[in-house]
Protein backbone atom coordinates (compact mmCIF):
# COMPACT_ATOMS: atom_id res chain seq x y z
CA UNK A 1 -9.16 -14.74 0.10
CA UNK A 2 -9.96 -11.28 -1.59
CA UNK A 3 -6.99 -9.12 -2.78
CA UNK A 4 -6.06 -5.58 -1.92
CA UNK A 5 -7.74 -3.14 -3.52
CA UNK A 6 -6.86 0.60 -3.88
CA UNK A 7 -8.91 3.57 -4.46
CA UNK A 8 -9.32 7.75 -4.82
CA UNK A 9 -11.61 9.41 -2.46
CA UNK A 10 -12.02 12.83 -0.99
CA UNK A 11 -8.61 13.44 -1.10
CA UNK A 12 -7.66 10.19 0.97
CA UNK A 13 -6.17 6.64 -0.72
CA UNK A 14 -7.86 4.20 0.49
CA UNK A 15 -6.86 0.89 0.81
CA UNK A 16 -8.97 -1.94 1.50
CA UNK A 17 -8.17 -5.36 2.50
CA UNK A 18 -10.81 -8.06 3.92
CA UNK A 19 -12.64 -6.13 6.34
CA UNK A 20 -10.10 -3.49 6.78
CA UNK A 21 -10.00 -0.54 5.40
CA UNK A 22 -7.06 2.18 5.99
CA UNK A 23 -7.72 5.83 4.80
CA UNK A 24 -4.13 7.90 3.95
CA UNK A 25 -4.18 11.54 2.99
CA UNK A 26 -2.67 11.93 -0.46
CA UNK A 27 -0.31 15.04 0.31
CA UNK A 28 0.71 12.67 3.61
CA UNK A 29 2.36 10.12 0.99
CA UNK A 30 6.30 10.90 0.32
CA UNK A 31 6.79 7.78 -1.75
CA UNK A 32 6.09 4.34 -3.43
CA UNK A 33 8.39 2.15 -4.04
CA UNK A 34 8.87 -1.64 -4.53
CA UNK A 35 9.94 -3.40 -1.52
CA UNK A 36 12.53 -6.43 -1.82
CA UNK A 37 12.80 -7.50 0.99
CA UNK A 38 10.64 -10.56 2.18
CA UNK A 39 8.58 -9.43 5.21
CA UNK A 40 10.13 -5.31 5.22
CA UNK A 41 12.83 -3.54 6.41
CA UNK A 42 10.57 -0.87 8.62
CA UNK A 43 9.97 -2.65 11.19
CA UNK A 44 6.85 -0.02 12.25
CA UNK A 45 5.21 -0.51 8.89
CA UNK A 46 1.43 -1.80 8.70
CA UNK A 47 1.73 -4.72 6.71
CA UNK A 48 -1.45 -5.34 4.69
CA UNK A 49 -2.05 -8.60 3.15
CA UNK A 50 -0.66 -12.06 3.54
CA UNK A 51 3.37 -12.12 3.02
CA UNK A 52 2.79 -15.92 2.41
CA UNK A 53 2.59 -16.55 -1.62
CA UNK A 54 2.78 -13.16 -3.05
CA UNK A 55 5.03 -11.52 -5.65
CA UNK A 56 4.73 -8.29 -5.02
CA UNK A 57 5.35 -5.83 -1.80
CA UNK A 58 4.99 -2.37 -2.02
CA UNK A 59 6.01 0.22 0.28
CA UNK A 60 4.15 3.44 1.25
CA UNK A 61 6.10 6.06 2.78
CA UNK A 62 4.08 8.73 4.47
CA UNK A 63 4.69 12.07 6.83
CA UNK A 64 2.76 9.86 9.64
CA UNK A 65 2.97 6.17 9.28
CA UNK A 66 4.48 3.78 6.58
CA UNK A 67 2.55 0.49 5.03
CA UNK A 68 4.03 -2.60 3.35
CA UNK A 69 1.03 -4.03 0.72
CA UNK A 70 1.69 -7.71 0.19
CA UNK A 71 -0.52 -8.53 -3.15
CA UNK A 72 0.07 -10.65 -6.22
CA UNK A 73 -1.23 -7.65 -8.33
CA UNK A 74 1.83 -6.13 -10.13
CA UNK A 75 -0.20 -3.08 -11.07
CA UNK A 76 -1.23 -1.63 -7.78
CA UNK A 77 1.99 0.21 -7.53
CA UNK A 78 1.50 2.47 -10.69
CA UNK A 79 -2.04 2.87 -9.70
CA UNK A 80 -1.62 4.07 -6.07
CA UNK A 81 1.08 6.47 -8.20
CA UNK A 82 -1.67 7.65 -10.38
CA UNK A 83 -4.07 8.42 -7.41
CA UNK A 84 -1.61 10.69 -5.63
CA UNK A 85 -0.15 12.64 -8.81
CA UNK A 86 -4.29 13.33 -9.34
């Protein structure tokens, strides 16, 4: 199983997952925030990773579309925060 992973490029946040990979424009993305709930309260979301067995769900909310991350990695939040206030 590989984890999420979340990275800065030509003005996009990418975020990769297995063999997907979804592109979102940084001045598209309104807000991060942790999500408490267990599978996510928007029900239109694109849920990326496996809700099974992980701590952590973050939620991105964006102009166009809005994406739950389900990941055990507590610091992908502050570093999807960092990319966008680039």
């Amino acid at each position: 199983m590989f984890g999420i992973s979340v990275k800065e490029k030509n003005g996009n946040v990418i975020v990769s997952w297995q063999l997907s990979r979804v592109e979102i424009p940084k001045n598209d993305i309104i807000d991060v925030t942790d999500d408490d709930t267990y599978g996510g309260e928007e029900q239109t979301a694109i849920r990326i990773g496996y809700p099974n067995a992980t701590t952590e769900r973050i939620f991105i909310r964006t102009n166009k579309q809005n994406y739950i991350l389900f990941t055990n990695n507590v610091s992908i939040k502050e570093k999807i925060e960092s990319l966008i206030n680039r």
